[in-house]
PDB file of N, CA and C in Angstrom:
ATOM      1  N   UNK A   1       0.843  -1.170   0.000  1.00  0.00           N
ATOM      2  CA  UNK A   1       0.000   0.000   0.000  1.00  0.00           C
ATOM      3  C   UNK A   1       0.890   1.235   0.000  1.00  0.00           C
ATOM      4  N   UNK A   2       0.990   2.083  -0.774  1.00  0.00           N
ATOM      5  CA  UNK A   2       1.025   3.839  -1.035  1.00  0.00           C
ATOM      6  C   UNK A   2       0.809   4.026   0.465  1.00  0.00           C
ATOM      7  N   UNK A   3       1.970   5.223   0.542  1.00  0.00           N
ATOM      8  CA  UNK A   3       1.796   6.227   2.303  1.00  0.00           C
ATOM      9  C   UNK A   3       2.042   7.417   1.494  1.00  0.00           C
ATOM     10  N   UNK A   4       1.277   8.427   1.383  1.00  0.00           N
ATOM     11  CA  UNK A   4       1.763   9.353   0.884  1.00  0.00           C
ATOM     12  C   UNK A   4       1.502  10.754   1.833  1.00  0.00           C
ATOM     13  N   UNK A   5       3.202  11.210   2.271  1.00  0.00           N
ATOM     14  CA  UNK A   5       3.034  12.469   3.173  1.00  0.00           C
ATOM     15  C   UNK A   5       2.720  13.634   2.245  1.00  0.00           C
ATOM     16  N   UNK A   6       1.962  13.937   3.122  1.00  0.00           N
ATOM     17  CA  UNK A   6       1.568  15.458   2.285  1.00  0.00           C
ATOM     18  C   UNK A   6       2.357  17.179   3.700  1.00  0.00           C
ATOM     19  N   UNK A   7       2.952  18.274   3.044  1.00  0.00           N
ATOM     20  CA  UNK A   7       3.737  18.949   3.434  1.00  0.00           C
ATOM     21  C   UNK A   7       3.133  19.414   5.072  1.00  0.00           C
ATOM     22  N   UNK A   8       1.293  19.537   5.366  1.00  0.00           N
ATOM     23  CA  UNK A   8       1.423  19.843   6.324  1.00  0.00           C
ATOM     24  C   UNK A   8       1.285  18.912   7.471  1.00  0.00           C
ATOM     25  N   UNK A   9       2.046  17.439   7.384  1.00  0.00           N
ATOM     26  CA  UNK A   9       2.172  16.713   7.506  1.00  0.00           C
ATOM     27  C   UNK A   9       1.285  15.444   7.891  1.00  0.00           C
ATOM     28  N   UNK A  10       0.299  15.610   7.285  1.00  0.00           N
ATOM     29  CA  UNK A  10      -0.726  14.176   7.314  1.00  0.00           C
ATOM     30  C   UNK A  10      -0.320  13.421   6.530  1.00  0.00           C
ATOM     31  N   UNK A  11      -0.932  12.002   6.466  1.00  0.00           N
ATOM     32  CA  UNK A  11      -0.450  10.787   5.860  1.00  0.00           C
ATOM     33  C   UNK A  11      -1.516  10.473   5.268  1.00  0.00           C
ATOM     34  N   UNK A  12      -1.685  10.034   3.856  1.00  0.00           N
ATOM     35  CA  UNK A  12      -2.891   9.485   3.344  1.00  0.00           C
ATOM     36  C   UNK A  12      -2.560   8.321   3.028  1.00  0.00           C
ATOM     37  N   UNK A  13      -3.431   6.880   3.200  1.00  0.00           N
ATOM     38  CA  UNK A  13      -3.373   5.154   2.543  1.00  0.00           C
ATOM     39  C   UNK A  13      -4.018   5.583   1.128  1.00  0.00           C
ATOM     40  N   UNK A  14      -3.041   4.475   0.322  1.00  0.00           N
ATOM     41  CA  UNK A  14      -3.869   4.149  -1.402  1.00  0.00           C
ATOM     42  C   UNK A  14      -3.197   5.100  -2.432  1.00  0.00           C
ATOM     43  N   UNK A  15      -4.277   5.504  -2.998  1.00  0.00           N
ATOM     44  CA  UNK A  15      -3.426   6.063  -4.335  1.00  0.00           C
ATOM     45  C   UNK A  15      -4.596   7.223  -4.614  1.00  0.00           C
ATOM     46  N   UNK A  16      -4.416   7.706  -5.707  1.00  0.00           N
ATOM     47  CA  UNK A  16      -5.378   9.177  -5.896  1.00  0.00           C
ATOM     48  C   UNK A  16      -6.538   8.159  -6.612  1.00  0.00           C
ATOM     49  N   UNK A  17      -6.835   6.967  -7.590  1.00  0.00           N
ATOM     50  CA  UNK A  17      -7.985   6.834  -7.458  1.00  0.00           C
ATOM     51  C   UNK A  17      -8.806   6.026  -6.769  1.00  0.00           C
ATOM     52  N   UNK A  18      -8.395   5.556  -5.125  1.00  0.00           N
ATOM     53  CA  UNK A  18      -8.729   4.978  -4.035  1.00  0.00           C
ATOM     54  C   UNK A  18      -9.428   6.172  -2.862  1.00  0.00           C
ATOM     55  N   UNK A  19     -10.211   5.681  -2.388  1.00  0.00           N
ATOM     56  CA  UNK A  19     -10.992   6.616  -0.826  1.00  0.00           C
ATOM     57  C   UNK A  19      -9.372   6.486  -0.149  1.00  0.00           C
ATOM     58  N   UNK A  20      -8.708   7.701   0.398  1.00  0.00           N
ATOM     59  CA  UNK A  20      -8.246   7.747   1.117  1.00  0.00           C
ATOM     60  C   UNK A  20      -8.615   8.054   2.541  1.00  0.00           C
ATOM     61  N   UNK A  21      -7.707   7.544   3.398  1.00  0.00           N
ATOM     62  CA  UNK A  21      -8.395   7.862   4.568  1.00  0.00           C
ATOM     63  C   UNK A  21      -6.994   9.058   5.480  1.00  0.00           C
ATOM     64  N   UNK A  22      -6.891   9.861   5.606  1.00  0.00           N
ATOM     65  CA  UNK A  22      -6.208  11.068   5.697  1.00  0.00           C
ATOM     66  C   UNK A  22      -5.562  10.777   7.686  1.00  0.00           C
ATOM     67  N   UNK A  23      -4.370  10.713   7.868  1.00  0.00           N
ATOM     68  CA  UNK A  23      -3.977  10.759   9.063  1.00  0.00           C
ATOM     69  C   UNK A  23      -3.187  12.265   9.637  1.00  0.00           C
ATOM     70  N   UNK A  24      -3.145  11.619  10.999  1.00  0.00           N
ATOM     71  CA  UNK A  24      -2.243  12.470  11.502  1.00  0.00           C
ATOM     72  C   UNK A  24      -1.117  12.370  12.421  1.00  0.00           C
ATOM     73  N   UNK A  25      -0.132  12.855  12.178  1.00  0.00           N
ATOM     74  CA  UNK A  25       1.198  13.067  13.140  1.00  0.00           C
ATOM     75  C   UNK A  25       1.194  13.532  14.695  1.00  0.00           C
ATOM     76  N   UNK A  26       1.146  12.777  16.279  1.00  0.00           N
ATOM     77  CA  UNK A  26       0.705  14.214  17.037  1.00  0.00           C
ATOM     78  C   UNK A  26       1.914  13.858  18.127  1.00  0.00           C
ATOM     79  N   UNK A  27       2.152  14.764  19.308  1.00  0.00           N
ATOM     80  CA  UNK A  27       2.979  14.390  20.433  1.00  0.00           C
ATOM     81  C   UNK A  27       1.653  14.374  20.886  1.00  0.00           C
ATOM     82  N   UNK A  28       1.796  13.442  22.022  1.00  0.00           N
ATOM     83  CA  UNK A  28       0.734  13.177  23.624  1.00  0.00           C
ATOM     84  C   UNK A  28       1.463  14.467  24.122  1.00  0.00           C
ATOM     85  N   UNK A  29       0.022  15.141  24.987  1.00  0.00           N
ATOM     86  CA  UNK A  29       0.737  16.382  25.732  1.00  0.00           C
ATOM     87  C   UNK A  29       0.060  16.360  26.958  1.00  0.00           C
ATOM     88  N   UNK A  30      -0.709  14.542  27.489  1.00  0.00           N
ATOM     89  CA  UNK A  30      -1.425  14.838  28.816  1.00  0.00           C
ATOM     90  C   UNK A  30      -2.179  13.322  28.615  1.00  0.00           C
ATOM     91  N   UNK A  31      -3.010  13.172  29.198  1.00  0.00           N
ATOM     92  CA  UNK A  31      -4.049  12.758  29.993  1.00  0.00           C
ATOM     93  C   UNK A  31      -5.289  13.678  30.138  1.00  0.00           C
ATOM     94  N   UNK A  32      -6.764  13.120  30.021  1.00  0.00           N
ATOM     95  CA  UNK A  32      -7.739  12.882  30.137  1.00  0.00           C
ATOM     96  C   UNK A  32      -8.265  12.808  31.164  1.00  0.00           C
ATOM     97  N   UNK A  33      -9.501  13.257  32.192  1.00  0.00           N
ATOM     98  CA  UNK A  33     -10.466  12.462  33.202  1.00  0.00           C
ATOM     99  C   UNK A  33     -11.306  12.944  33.315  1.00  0.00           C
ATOM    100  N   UNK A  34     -12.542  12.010  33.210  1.00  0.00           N
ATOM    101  CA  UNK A  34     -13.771  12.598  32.862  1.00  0.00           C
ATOM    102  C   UNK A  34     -14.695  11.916  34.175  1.00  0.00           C
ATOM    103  N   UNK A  35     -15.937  12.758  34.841  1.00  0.00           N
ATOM    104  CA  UNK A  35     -16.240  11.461  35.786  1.00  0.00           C
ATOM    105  C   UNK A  35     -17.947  11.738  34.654  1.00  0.00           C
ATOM    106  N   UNK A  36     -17.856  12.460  33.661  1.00  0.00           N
ATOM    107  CA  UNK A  36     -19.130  12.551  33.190  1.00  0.00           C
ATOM    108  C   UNK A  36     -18.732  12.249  31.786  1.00  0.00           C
ATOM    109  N   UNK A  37     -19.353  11.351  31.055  1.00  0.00           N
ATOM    110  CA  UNK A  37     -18.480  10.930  29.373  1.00  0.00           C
ATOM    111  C   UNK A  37     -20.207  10.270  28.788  1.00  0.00           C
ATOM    112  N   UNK A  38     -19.861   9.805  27.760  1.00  0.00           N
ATOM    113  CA  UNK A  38     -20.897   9.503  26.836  1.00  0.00           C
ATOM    114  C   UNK A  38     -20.649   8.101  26.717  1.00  0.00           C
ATOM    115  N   UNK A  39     -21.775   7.043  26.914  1.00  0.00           N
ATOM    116  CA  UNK A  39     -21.524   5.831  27.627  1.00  0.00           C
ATOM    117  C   UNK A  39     -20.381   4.846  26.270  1.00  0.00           C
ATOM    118  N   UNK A  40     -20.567   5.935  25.355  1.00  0.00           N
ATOM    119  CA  UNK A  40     -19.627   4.648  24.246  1.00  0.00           C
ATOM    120  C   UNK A  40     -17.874   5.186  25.176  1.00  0.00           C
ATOM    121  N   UNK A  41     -17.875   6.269  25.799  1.00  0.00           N
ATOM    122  CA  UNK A  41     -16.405   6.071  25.898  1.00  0.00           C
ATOM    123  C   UNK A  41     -15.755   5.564  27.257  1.00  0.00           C
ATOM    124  N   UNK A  42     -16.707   5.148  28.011  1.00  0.00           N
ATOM    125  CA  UNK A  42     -16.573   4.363  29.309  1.00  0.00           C
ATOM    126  C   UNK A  42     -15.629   3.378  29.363  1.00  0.00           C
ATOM    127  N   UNK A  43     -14.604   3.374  30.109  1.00  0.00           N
ATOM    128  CA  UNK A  43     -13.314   2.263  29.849  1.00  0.00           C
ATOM    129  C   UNK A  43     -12.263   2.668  28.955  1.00  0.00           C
ATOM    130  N   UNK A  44     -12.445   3.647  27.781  1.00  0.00           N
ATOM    131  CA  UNK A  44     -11.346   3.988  27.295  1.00  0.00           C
ATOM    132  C   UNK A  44     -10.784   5.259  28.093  1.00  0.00           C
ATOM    133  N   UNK A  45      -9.115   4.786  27.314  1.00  0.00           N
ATOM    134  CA  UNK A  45      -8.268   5.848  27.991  1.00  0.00           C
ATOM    135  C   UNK A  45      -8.480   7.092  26.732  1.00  0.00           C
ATOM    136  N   UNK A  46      -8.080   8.613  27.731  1.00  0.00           N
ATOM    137  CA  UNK A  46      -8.767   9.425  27.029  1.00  0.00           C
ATOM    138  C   UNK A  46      -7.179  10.448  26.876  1.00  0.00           C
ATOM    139  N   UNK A  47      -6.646  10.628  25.703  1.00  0.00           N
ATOM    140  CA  UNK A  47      -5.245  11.524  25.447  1.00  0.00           C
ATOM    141  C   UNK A  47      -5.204  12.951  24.924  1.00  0.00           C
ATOM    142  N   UNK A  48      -4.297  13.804  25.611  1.00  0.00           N
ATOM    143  CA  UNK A  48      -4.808  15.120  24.847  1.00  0.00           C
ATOM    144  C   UNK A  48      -3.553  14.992  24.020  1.00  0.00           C
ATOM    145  N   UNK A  49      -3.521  15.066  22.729  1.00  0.00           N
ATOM    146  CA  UNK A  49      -2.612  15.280  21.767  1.00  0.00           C
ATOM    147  C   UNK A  49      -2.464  16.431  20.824  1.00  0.00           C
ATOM    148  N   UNK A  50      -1.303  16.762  20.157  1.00  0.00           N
ATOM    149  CA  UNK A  50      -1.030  18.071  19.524  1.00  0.00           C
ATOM    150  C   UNK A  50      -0.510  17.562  18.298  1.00  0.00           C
ATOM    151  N   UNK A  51      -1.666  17.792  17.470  1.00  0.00           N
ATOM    152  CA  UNK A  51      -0.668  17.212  15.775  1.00  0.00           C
ATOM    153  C   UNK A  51       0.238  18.158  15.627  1.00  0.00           C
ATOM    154  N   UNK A  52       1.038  17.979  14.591  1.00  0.00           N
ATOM    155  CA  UNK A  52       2.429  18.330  14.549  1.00  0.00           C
ATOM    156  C   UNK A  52       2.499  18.701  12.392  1.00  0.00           C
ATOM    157  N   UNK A  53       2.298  19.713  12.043  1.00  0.00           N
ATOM    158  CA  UNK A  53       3.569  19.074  10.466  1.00  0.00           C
ATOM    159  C   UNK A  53       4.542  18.907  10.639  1.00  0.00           C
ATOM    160  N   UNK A  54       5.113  18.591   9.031  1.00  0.00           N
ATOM    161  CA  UNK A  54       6.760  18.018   8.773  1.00  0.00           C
ATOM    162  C   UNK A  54       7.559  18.848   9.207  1.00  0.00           C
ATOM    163  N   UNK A  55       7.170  19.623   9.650  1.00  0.00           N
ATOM    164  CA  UNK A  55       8.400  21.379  10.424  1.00  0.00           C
ATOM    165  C   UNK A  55       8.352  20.869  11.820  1.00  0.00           C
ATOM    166  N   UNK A  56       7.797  20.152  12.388  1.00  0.00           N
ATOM    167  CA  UNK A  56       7.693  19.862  13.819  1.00  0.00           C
ATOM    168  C   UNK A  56       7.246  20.674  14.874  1.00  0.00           C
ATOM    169  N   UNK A  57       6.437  22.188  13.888  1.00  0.00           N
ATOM    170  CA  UNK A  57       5.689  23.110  14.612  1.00  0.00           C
ATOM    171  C   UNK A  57       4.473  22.641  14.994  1.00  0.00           C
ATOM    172  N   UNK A  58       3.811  22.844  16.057  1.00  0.00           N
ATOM    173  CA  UNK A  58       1.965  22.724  15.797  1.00  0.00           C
ATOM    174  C   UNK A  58       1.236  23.253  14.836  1.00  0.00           C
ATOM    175  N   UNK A  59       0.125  21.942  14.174  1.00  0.00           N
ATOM    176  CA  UNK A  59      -0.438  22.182  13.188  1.00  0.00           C
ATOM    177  C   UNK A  59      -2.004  21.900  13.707  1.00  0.00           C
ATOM    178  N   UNK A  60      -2.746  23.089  14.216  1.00  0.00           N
ATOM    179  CA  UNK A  60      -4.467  23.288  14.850  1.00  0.00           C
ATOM    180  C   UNK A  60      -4.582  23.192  16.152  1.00  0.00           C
ATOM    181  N   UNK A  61      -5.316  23.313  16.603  1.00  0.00           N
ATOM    182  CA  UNK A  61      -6.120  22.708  17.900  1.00  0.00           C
ATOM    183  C   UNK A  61      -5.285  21.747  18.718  1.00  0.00           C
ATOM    184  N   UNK A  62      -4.945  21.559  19.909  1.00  0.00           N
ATOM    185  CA  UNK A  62      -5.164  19.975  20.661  1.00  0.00           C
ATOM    186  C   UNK A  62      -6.537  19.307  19.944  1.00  0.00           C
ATOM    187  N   UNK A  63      -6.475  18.243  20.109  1.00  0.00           N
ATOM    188  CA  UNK A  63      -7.120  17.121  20.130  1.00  0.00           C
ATOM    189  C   UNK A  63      -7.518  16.099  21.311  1.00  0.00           C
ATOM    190  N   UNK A  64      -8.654  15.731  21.698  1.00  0.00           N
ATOM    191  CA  UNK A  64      -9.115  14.683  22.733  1.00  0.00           C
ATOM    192  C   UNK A  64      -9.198  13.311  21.725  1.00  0.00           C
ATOM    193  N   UNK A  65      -8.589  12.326  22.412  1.00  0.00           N
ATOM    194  CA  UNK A  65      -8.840  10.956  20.963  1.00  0.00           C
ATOM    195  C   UNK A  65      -8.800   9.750  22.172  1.00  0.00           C
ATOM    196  N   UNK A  66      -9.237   9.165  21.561  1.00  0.00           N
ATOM    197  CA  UNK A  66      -9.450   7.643  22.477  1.00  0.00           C
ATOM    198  C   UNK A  66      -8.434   6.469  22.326  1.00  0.00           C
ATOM    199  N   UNK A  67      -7.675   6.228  22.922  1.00  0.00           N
ATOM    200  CA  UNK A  67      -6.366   5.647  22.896  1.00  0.00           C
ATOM    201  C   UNK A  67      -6.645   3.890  23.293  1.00  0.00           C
ATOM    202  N   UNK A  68      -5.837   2.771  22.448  1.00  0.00           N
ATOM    203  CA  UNK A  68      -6.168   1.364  23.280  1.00  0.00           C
ATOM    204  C   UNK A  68      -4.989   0.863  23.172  1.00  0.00           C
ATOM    205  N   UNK A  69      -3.684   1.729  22.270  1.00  0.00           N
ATOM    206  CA  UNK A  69      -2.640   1.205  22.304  1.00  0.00           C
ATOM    207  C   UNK A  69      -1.901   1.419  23.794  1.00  0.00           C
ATOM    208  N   UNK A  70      -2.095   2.361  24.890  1.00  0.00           N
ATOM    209  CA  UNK A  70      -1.298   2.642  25.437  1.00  0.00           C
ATOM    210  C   UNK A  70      -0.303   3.989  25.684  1.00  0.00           C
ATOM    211  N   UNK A  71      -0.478   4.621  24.659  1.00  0.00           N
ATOM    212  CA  UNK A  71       0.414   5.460  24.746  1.00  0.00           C
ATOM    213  C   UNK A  71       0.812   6.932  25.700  1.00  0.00           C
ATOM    214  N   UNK A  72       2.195   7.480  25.982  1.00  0.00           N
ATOM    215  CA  UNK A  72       2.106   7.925  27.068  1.00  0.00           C
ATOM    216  C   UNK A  72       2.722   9.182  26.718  1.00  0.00           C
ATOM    217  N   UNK A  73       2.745  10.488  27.893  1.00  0.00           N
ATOM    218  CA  UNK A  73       3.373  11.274  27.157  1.00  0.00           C
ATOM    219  C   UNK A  73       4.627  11.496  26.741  1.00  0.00           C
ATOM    220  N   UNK A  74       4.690  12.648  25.698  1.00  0.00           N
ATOM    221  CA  UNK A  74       5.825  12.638  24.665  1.00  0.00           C
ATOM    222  C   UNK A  74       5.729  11.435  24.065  1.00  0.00           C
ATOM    223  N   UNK A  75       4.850  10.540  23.899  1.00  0.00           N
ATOM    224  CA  UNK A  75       5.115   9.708  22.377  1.00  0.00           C
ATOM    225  C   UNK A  75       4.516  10.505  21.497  1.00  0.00           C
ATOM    226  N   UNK A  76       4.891  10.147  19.897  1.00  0.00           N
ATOM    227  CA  UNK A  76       4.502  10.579  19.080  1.00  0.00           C
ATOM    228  C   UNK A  76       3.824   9.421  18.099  1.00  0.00           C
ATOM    229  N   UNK A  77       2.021  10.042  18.161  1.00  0.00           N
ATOM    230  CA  UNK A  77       1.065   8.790  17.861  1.00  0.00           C
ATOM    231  C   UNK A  77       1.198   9.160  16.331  1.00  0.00           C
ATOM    232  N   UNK A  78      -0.064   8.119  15.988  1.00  0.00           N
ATOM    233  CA  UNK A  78      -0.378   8.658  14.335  1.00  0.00           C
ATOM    234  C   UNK A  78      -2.013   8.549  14.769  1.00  0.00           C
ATOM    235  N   UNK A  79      -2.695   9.673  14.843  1.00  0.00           N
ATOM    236  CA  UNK A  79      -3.875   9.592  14.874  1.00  0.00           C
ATOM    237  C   UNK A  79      -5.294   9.372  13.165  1.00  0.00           C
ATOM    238  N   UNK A  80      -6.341   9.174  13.724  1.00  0.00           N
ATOM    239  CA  UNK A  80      -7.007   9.128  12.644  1.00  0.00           C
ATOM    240  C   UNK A  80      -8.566   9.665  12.956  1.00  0.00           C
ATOM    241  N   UNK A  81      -8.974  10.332  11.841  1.00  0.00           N
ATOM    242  CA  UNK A  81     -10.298  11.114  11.881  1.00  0.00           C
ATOM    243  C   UNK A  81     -11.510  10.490  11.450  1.00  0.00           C
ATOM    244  N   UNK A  82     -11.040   8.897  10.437  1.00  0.00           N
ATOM    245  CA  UNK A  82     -11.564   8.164   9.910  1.00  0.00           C
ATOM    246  C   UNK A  82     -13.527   7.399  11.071  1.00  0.00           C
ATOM    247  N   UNK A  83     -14.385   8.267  11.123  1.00  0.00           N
ATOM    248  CA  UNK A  83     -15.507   7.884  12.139  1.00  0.00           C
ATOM    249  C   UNK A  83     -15.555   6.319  11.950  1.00  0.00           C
ATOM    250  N   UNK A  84     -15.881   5.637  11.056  1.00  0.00           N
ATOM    251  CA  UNK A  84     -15.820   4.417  10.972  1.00  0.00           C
ATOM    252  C   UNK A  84     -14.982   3.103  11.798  1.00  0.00           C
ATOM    253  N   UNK A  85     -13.431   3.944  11.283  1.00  0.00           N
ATOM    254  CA  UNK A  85     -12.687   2.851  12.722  1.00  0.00           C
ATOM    255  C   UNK A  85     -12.991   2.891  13.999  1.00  0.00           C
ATOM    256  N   UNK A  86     -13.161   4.544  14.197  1.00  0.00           N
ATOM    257  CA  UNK A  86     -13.642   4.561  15.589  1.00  0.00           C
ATOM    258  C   UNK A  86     -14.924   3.799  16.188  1.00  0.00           C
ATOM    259  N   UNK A  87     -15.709   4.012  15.120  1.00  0.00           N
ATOM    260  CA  UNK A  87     -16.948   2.926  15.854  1.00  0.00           C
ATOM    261  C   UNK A  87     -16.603   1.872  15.630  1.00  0.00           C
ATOM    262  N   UNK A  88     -15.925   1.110  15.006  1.00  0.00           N
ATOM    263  CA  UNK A  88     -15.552  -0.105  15.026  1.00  0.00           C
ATOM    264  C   UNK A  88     -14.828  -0.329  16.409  1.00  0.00           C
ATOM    265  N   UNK A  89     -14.096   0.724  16.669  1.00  0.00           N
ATOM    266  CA  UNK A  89     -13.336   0.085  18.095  1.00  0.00           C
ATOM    267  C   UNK A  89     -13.374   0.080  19.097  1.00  0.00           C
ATOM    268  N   UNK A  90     -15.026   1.279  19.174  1.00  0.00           N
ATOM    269  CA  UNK A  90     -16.109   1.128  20.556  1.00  0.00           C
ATOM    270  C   UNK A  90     -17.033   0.319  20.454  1.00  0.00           C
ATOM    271  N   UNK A  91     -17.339  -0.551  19.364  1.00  0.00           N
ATOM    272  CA  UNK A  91     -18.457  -1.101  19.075  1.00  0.00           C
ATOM    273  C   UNK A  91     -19.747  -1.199  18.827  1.00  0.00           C
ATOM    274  N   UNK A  92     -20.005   0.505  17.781  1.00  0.00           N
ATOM    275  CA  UNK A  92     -21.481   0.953  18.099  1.00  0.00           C
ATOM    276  C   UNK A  92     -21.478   1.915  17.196  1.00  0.00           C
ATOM    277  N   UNK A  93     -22.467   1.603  16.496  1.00  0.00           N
ATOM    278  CA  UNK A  93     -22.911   2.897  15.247  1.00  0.00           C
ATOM    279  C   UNK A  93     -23.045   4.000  15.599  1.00  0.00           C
ATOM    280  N   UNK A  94     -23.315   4.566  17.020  1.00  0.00           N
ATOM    281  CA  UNK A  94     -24.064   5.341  17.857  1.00  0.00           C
ATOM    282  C   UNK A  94     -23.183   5.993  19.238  1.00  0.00           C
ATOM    283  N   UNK A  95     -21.850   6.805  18.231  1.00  0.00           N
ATOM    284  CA  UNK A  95     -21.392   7.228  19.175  1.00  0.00           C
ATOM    285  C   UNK A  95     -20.135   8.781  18.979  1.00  0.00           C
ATOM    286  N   UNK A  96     -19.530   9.559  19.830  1.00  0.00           N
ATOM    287  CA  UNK A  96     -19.487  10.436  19.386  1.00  0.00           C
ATOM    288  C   UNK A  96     -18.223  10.966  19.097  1.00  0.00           C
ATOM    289  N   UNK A  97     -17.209   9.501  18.941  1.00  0.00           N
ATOM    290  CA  UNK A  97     -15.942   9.227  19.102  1.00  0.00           C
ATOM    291  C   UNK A  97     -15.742   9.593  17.774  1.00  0.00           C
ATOM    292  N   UNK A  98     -14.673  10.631  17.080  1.00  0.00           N
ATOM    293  CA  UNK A  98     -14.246  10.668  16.123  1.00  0.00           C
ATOM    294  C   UNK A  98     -12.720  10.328  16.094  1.00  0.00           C
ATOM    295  N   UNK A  99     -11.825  10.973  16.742  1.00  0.00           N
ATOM    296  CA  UNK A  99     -10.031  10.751  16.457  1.00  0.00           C
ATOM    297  C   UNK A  99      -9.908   9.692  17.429  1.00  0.00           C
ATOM    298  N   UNK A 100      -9.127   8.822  16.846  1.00  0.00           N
ATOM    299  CA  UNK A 100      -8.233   7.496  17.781  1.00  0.00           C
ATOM    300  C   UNK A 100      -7.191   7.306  17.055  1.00  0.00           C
ATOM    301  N   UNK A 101      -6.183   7.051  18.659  1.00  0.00           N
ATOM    302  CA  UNK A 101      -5.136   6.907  17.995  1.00  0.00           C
ATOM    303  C   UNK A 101      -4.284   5.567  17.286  1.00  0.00           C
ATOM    304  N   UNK A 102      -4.229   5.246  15.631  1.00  0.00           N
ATOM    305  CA  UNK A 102      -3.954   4.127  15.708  1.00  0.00           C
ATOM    306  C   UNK A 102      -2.710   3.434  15.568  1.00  0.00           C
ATOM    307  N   UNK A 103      -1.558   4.002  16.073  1.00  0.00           N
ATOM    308  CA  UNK A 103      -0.329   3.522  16.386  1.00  0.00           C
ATOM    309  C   UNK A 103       0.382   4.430  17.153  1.00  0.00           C
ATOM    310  N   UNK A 104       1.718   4.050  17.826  1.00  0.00           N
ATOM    311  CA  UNK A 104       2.585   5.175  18.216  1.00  0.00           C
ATOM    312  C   UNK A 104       3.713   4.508  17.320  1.00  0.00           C
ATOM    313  N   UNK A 105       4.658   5.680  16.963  1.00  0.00           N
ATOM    314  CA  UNK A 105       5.806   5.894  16.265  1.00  0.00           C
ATOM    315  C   UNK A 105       6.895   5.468  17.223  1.00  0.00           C
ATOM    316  N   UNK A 106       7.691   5.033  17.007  1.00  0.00           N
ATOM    317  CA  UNK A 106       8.940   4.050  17.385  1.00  0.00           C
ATOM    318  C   UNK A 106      10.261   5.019  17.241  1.00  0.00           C
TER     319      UNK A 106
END
């Protein structure tokens, strides 16, 4: 499979005439705790992360994303916006989870 970085540093899977699904680069900059959440995110761990472009400046917002790899701060994840995995990995059509993170960088 095609990884193709694009300059403000997201990652897209496939090729230009495939659905790509568009990632992102981030450092962990915290931890999460909620004692009030939305019952799909009950049990997951909850990360505040800072995408990053290829300059290694911040690129938008923090981010809240739902984490199952583990990861801690100062790693640098690869997050994804893709709604679909995410409900796949809470288990429920019906929920309000968009970014998870689906690897950390080595």
């Amino acid at each position: 499979m095609k990884v193709n970085r694009y300059p403000s540093g997201h990652l897209a899977l496939g090729t230009q005439h495939s659905a790509q699904r568009i990632m992102q680069l981030a450092k962990v900059i915290g931890r999460a705790t909620s004692t009030i959440k939305h019952p799909t995110m009950h049990g997951w761990r909850l990360l505040l992360t800072q995408p990053f472009g290829v300059s290694g400046q911040p690129d938008g917002a923090p981010q809240l994303v739902l984490d199952k790899h583990g990861a801690g701060r100062g790693d640098t994840v690869i997050l994804s916006s893709d709604g679909k995995s995410a409900r796949d990995m809470v288990g429920t059509e019906k929920t309000c989870v968009r970014w998870t993170v689906m690897g950390i960088v080595d």
